[in-house]
Protein backbone atom coordinates (compact mmCIF):
# COMPACT_ATOMS: atom_id res chain seq x y z
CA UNK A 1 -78.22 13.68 -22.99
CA UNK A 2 -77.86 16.45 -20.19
CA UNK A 3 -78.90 13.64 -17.18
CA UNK A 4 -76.07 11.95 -18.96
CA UNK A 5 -73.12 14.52 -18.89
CA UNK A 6 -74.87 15.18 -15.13
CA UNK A 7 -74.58 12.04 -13.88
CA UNK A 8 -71.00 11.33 -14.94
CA UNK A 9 -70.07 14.42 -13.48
CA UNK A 10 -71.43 13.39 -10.39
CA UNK A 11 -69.91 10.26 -9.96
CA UNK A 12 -66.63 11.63 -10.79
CA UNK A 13 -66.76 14.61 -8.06
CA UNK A 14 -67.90 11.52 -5.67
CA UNK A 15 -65.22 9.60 -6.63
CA UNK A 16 -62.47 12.46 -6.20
CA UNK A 17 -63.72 13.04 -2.70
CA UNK A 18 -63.58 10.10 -1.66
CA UNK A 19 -59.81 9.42 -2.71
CA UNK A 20 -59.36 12.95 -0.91
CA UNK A 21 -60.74 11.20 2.19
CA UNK A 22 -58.96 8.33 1.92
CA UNK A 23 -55.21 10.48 1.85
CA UNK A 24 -56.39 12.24 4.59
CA UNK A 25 -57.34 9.25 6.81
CA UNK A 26 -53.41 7.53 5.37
CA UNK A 27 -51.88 11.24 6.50
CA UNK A 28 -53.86 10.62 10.05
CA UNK A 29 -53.41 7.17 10.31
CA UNK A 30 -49.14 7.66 10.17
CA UNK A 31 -49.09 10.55 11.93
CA UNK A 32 -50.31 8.77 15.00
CA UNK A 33 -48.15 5.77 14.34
CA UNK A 34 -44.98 7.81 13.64
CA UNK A 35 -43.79 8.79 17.83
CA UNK A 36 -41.65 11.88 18.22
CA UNK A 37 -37.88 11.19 18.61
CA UNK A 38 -36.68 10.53 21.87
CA UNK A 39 -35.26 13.88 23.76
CA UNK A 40 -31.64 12.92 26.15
CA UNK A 41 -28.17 12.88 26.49
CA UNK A 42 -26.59 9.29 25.63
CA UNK A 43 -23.11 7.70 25.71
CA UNK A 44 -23.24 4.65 23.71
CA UNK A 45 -20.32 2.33 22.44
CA UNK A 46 -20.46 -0.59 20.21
CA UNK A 47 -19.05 -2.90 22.75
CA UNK A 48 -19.59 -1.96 25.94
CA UNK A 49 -17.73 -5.19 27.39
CA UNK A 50 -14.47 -6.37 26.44
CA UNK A 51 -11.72 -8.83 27.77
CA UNK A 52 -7.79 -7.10 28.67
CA UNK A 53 -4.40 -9.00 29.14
CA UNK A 54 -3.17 -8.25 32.42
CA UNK A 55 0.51 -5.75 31.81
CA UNK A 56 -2.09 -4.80 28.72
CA UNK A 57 -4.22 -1.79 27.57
CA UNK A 58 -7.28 -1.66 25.30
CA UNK A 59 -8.63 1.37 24.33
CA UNK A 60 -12.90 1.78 23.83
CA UNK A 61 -14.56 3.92 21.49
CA UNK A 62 -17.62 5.86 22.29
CA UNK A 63 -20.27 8.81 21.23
CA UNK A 64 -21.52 11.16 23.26
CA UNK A 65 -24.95 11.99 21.56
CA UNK A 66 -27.18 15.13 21.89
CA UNK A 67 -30.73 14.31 20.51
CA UNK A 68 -33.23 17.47 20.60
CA UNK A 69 -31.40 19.30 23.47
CA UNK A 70 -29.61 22.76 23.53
CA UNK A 71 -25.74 22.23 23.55
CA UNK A 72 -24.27 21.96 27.01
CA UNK A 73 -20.74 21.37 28.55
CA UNK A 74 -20.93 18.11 30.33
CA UNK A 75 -17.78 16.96 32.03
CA UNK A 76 -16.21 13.76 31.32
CA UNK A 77 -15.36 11.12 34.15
CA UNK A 78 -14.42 7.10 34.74
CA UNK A 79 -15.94 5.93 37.93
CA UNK A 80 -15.03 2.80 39.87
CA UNK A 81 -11.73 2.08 38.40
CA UNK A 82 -9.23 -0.41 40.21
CA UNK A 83 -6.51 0.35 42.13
CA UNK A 84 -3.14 0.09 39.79
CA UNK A 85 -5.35 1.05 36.82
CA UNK A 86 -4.95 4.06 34.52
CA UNK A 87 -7.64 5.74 32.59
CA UNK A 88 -7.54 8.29 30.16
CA UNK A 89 -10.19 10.06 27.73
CA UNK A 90 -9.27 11.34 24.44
CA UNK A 91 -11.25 13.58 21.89
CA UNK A 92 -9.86 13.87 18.46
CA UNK A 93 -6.25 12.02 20.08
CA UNK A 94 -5.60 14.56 22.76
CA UNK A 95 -7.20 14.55 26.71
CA UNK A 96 -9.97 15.74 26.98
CA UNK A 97 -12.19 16.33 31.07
CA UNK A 98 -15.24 18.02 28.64
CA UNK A 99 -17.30 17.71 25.61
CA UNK A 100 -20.25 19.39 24.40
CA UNK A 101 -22.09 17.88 21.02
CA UNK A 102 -24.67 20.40 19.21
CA UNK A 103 -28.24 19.59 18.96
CA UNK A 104 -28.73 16.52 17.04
CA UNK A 105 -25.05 15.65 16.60
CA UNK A 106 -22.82 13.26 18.72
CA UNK A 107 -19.29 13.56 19.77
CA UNK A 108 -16.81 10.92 19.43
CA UNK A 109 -14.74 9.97 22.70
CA UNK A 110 -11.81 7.07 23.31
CA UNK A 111 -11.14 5.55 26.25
CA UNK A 112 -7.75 4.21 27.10
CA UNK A 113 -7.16 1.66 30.17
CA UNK A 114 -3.93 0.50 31.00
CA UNK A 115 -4.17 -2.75 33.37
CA UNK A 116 -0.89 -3.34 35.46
CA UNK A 117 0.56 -6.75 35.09
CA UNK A 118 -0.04 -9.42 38.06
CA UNK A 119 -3.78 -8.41 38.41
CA UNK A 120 -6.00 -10.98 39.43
CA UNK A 121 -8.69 -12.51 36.47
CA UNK A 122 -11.95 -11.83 36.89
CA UNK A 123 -14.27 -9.09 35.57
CA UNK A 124 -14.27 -5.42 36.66
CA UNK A 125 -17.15 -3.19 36.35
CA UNK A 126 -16.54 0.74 34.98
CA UNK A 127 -18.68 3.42 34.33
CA UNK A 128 -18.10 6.48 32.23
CA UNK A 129 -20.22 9.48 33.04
CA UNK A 130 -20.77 13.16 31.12
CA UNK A 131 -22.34 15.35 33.51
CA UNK A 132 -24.03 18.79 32.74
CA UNK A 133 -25.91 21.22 34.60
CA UNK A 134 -29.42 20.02 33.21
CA UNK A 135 -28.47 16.85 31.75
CA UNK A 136 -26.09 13.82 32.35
CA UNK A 137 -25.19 10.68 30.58
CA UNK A 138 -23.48 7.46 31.78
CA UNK A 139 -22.37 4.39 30.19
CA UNK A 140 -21.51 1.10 32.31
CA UNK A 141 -18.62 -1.02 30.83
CA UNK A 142 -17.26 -4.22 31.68
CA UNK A 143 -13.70 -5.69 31.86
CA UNK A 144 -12.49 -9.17 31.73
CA UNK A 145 -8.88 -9.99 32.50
CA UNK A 146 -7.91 -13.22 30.52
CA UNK A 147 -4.53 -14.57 29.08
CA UNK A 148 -2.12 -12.27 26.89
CA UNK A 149 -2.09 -13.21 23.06
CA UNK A 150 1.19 -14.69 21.80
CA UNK A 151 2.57 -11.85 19.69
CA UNK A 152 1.94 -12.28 16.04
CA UNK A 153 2.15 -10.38 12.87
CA UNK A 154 0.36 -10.56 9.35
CA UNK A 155 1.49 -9.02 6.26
CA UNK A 156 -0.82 -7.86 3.58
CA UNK A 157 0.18 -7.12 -0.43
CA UNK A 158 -1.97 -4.80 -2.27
CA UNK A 159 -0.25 -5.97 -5.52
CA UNK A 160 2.02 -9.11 -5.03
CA UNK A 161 3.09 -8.89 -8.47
CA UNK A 162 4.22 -5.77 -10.54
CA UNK A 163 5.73 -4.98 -14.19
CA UNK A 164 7.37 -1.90 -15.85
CA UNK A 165 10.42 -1.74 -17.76
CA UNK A 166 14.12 -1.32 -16.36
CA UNK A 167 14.61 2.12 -15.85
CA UNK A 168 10.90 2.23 -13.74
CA UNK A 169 10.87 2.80 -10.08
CA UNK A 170 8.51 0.19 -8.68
CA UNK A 171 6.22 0.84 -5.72
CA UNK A 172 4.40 -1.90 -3.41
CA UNK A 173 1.91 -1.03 -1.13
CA UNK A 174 1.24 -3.41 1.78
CA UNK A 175 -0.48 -3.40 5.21
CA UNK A 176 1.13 -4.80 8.54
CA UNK A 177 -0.65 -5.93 11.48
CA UNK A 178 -0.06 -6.28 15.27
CA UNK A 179 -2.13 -9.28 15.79
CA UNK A 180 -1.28 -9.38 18.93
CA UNK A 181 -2.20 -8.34 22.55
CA UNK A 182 0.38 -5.57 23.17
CA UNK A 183 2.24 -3.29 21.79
CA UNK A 184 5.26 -3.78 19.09
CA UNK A 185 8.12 -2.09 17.64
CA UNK A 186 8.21 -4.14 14.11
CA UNK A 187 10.88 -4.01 12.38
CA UNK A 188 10.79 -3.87 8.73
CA UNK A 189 13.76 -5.59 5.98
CA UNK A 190 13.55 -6.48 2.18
CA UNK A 191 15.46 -9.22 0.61
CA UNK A 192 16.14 -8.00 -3.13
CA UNK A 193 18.71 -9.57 -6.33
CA UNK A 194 22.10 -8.08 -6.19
CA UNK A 195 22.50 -4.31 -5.93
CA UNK A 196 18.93 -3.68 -6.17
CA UNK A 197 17.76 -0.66 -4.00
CA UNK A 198 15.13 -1.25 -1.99
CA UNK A 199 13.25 1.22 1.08
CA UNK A 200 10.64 1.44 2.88
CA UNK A 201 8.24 4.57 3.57
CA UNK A 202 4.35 5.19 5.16
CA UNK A 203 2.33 5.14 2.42
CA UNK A 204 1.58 8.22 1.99
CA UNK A 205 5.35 10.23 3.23
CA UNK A 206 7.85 10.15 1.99
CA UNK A 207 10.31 9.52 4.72
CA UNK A 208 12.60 6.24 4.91
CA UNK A 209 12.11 3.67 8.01
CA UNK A 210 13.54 0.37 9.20
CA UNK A 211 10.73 -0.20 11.64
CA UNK A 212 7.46 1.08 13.22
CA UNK A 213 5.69 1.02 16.14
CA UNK A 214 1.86 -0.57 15.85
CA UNK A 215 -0.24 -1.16 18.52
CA UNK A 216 -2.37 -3.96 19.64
CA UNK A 217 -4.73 -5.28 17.07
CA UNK A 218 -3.78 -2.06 14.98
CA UNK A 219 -2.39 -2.33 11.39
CA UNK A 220 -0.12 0.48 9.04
CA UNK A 221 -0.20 0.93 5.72
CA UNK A 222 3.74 0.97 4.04
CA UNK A 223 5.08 1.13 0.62
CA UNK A 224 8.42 -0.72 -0.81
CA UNK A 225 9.91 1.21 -3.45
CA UNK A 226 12.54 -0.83 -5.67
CA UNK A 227 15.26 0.51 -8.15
CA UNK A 228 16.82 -1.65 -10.37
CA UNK A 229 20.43 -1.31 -11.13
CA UNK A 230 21.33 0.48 -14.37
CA UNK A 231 22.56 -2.53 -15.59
CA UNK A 232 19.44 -4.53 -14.94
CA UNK A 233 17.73 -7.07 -18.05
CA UNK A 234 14.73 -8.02 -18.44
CA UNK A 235 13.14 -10.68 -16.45
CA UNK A 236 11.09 -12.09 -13.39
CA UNK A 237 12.72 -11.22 -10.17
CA UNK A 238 11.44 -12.62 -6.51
CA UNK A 239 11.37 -9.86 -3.32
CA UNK A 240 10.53 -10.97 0.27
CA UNK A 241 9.42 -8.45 2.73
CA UNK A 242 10.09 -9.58 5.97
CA UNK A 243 8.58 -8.04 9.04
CA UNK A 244 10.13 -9.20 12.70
CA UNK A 245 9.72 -8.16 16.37
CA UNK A 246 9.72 -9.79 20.14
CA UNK A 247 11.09 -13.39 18.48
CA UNK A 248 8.12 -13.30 15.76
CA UNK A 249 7.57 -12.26 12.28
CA UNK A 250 6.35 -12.80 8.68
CA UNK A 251 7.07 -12.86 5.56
CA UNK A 252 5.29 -11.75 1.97
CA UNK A 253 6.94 -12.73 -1.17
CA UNK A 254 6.51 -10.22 -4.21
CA UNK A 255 7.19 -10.53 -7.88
CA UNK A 256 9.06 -7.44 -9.97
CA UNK A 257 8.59 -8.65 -14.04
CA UNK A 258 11.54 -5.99 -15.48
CA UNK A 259 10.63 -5.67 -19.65
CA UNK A 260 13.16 -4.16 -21.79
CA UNK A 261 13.69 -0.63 -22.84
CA UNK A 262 15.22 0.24 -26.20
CA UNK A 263 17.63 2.97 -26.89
CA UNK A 264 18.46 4.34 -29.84
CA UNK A 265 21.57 6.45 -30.47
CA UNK A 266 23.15 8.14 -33.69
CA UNK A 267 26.60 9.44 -33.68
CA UNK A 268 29.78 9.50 -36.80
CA UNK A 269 31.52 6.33 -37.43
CA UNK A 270 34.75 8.60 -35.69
CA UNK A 271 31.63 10.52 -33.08
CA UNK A 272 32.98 13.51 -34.82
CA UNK A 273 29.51 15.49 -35.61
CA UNK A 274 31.07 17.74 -38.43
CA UNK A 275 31.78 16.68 -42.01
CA UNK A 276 32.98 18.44 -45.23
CA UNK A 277 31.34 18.84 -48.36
CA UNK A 278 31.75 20.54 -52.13
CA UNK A 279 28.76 22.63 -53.67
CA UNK A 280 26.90 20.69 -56.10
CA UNK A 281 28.66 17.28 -55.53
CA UNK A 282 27.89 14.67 -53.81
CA UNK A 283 29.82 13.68 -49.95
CA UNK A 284 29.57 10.37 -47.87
CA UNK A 285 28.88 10.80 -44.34
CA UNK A 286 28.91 7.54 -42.05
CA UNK A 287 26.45 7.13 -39.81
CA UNK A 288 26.29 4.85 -37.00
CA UNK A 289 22.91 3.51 -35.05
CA UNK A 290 22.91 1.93 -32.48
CA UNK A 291 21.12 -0.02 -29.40
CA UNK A 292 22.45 1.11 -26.11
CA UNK A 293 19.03 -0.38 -24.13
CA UNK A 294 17.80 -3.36 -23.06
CA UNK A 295 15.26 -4.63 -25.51
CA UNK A 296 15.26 -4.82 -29.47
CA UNK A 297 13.69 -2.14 -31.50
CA UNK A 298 11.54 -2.83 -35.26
CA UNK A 299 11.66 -0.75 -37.93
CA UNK A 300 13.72 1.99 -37.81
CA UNK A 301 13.33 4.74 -40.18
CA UNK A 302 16.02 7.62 -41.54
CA UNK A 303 15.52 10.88 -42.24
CA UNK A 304 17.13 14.32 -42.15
CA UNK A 305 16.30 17.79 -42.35
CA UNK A 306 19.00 19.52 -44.91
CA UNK A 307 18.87 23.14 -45.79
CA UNK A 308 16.79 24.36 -48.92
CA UNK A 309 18.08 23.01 -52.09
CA UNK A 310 20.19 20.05 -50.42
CA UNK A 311 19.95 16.61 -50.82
CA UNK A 312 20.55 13.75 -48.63
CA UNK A 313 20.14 10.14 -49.36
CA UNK A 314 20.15 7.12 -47.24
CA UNK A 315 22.01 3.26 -48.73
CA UNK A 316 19.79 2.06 -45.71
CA UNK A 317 16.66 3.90 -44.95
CA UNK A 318 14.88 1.62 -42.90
CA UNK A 319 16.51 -0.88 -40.27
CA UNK A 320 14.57 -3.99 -39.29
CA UNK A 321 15.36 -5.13 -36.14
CA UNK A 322 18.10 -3.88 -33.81
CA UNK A 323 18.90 -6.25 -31.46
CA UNK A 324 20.29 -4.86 -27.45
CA UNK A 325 23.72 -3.71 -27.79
CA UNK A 326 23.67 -3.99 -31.80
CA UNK A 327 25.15 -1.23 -34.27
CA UNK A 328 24.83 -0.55 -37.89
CA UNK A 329 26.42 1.49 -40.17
CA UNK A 330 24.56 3.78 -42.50
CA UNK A 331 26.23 5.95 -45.34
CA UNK A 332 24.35 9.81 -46.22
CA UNK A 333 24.91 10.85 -49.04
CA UNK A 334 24.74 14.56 -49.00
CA UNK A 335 24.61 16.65 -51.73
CA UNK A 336 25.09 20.97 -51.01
CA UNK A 337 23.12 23.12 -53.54
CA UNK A 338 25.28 24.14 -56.62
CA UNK A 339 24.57 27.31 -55.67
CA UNK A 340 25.74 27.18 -51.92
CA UNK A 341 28.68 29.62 -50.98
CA UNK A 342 31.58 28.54 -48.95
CA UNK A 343 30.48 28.23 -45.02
CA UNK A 344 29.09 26.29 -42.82
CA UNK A 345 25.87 24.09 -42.19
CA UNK A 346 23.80 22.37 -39.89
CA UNK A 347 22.16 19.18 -41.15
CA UNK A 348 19.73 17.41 -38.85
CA UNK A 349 20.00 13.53 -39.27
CA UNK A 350 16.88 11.40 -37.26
CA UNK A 351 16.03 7.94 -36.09
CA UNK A 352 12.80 6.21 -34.96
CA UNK A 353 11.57 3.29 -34.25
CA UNK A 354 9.11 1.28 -32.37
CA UNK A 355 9.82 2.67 -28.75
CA UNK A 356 12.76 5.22 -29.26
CA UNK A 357 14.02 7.54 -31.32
CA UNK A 358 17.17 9.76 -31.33
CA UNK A 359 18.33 12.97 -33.75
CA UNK A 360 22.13 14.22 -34.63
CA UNK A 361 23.16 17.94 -35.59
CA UNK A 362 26.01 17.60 -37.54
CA UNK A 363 27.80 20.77 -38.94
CA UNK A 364 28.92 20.67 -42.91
CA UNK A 365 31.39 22.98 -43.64
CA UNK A 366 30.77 23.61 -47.53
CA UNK A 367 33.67 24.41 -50.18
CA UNK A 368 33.09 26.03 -53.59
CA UNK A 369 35.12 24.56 -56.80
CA UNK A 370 38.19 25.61 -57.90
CA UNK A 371 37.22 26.14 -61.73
CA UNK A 372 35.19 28.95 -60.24
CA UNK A 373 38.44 30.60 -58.91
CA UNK A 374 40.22 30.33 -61.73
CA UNK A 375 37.20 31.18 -64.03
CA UNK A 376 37.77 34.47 -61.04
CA UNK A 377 41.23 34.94 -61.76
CA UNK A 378 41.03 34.87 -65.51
CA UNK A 379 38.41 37.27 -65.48
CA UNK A 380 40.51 39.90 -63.38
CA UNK A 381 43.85 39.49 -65.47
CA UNK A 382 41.27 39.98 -68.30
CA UNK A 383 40.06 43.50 -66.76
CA UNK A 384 43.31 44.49 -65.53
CA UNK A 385 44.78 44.42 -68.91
CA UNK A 386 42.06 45.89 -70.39
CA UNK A 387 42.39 48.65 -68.09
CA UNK A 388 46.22 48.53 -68.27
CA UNK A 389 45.86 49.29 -72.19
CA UNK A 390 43.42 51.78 -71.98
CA UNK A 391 45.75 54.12 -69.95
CA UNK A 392 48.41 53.45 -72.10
CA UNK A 393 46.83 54.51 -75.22
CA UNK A 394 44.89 57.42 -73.71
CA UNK A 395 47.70 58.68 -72.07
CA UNK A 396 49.78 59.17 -74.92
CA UNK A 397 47.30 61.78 -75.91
């Protein structure tokens, strides 16, 4: 039994070592595969050659990159550019003659050429060099000169088709593009149903335009806004943005679905929010709903909030269906406390239905009976004679 438990533990301390070994040779074996990152200054773009309209400009985006090397100012230059020709380098959209990446980190750099017009096709070779005291960088570029792209212009919809009720403010966002080889000042118009508002802003100011410069092959993101008139109904409604400039433009058709809004209101047959009322009896006050909006409401439901010991009662406590511009009538019958004294009251009267709901403070000026006043007056004729006789029998004595 003891060779036993030795000779397992044996093989199993063999075994272990012998994965050991094999890690160790894997751990070797990529470390000497695996080569140390390169050391340098680089400019690198992703197209380093590129074809330009002649009267056009292009503009070239590059990285300066800093890979294992202290940071160090290297100064920025183009070298062999044609006569007529105008270069310009930009860092973070302003010039820029210097730039000086950390270790491991890159810079980014744009390059604007403007080509005179009348220059002769063929290609044109540039270089771009960053120069340091220790270290330098250049980047060789070339430069065809071929036709000039027809202008064109493309128009984008996020959303082509949008939906909120009558009273919403409705907001399309869309892209334009400058498809073209230059330039362009595009001018921006909306055509919208009769007395519909419509603007346009950038899509993220707030500031109205009418147009907007893009450049070449650049695009801008724009919002329409759209305000129905207050007198608007519910429906499907066509827009068409049109976008125009140089004798070109497009168009981009849109779709506004308006839905209905109800609205309920709850007045006096006379709109007279004040009513009168005796203590203890019962007093009709007419009501009348109403839907001022544009879509029907279901089930609409009375109530009212009386003070303690009043009652109110509805003929109609529910409505079904008010159509757009329908009214109804409702009689409250209000009943003051027996016990209320002669004043005034506020009685809250409320509507709701699917969608809207409205509420009416009406003031109820309460009188007291007149059997009570003369029950009064009887009762003080009573004392004063009472007190009239006393004095004349006591004061004989």
């Amino acid at each position: 039994m003891r060779r036993f438990l030795f000779s397992l533990i044996t093989a199993l301390l063999v075994g272990a070592a012998q994965v050991a070994i094999g890690q160790v040779g894997i751990s070797q074996a990529w470390a000497a595969d695996a080569s140390p990152a390169p050391k340098g200054l680089w400019l690198v773009t992703d197209y380093p050659a590129l074809t330009v309209q002649s009267g056009g400009s292009a503009s070239i985006q590059m990285k300066l990159e800093n890979s294992g090397l202290p940071p160090e100012r290297s100064a920025l230059s183009v070298q062999g550019l044609p006569d007529g020709w105008k270069a310009q380098l930009l860092g973070g959209g302003q010039p820029v003659a210097a730039a000086m990446p950390f270790t491991n980190q890159s810079v980014g750099i744009e390059l604007r050429i403007d080509v005179p017009p009348g220059q002769t096709s063929g290609t044109y070779n540039l270089v771009v060099q960053a120069k340091g005291a220790a270290q330098s960088a250049s980047l060789p570029l070339q430069v065809s000169l071929g036709k000039e792209l027809p202008p064109k212009l493309d128009l984008t919809p996020k959303l082509p088709s949008l939906r909120g009720t009558v009273k919403a403010s409705f907001d399309y966002d869309f892209t334009v593009k400058n498809t073209s080889g230059r330039n362009l000042v595009i001018n921006l118009s909306a055509q919208t149903p009769q007395n519909f508002q419509a603007s346009f802003t950038e899509n993220y100011g707030s500031q109205e335009i009418g147009s907007i410069p893009v450049d070449a092959g650049q695009s801008k993101d724009l919002k329409l806004k759209v305000q129905l008139p207050a007198d608007a109904t519910a429906g499907d409604y066509k827009l068409l943005v049109q976008a125009s400039a140089e004798g070109v433009g497009a168009e981009m058709p849109l779709v506004l679905q308006a839905t209905g809004q109800s609205k309920l209101k709850l007045t006096s047959k006379d709109d007279r929010l004040s009513a009168e009322a005796e203590a203890g009896k019962v007093s009709q006050l007419h009501l009348v709903l109403s839907n001022e909006g544009t879509a029907p409401i279901e089930n609409v439901n009375l109530s009212a909030s009386p003070p303690n010991d009043w009652k109110v009662d509805f003929d109609a406590k529910t409505v079904g269906r008010l159509n757009p511009g329908e009214k109804q009538e409702i009689v409250a019958n209000v009943t003051p406390s027996a016990k209320a004294i002669a004043g005034d009251y506020m009685t809250t009267m409320r509507a709701s239905g699917s969608g809207d709901s409205a509420s009416a403070d009406f003031r109820v000026a309460v009188t007291t009976s007149t059997l009570w006043g003369v029950f009064g007056i009887l009762i003080i004729a009573i004392a004063a004679l009472v007190l009239i006789g006393a004095v004349v029998r006591f004061g004989r004595r």
